[in-house]
C-alpha atoms as a PDB file:
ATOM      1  CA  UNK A   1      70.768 -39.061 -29.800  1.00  0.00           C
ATOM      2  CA  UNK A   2      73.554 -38.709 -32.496  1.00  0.00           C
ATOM      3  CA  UNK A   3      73.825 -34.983 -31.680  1.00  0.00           C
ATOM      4  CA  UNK A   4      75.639 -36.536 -27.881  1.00  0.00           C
ATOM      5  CA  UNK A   5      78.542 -38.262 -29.330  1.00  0.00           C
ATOM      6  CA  UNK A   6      80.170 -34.829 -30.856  1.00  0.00           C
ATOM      7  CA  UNK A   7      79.365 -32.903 -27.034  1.00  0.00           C
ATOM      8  CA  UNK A   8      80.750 -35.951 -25.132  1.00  0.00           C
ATOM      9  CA  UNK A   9      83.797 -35.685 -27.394  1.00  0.00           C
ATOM     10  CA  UNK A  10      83.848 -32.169 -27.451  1.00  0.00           C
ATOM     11  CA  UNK A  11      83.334 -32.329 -23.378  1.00  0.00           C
ATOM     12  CA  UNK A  12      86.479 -34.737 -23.337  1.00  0.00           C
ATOM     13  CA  UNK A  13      89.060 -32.930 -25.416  1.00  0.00           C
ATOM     14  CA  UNK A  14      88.359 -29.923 -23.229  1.00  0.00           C
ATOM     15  CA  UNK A  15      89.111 -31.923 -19.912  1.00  0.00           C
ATOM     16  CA  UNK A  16      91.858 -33.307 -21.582  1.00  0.00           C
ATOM     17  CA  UNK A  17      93.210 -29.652 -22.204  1.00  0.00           C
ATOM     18  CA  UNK A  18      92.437 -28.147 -19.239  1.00  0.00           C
ATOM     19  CA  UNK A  19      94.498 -31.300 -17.771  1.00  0.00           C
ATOM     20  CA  UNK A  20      97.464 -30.400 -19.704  1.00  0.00           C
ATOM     21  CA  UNK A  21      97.159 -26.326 -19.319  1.00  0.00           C
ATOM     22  CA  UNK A  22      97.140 -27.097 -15.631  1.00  0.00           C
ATOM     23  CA  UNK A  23      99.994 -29.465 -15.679  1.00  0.00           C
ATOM     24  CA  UNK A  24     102.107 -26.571 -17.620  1.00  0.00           C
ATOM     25  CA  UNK A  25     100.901 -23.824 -14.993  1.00  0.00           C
ATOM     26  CA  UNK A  26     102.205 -25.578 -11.627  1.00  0.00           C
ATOM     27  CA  UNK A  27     104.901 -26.627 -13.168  1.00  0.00           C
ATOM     28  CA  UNK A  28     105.987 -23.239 -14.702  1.00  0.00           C
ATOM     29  CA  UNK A  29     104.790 -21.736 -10.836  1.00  0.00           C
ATOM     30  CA  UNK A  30     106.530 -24.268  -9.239  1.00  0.00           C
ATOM     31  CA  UNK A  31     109.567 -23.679 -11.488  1.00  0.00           C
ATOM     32  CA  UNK A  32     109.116 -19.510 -10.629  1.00  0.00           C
ATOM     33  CA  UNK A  33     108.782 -20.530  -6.935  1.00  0.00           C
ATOM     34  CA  UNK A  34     112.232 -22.278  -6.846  1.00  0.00           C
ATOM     35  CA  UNK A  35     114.273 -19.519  -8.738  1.00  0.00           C
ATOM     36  CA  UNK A  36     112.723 -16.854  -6.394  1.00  0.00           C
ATOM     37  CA  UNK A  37     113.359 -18.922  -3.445  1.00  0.00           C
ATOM     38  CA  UNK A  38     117.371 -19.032  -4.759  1.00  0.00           C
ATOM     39  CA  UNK A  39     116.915 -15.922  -5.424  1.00  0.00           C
ATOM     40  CA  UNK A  40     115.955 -14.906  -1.844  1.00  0.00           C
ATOM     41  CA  UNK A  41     118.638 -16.283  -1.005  1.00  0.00           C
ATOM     42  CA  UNK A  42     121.362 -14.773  -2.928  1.00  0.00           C
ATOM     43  CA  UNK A  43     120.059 -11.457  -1.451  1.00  0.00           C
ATOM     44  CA  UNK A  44     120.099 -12.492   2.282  1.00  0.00           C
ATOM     45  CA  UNK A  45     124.088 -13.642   1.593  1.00  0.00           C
ATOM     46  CA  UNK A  46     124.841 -10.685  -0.220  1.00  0.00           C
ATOM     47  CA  UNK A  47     123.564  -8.711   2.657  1.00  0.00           C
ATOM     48  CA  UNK A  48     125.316 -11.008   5.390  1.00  0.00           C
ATOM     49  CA  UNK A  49     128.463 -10.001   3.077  1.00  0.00           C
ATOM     50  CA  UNK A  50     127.911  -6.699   3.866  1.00  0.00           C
END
């Protein structure tokens, strides 16, 4: 039984992690998202300029 406690822990700092490196990837898409969407943008006025 002693050889659970290190997997349960083990088990738990890798959920925790994956938590985190999922927090950082939406945000850092959602973050790509935005500047692509103002990017978009930028274009369609520059061509409306034209």
């Amino acid at each position: 039984m002693p050889q659970m406690k290190p997997m349960l822990w083990t088990i738990m700092m890798m959920m925790t992690l994956t938590m985190i490196m999922m927090t950082i990837i939406t945000n850092f898409f959602t973050t790509l998202q935005m500047t692509n969407k103002h990017k978009v943008k930028k274009i369609k006025t520059m061509k409306w300029k034209w």
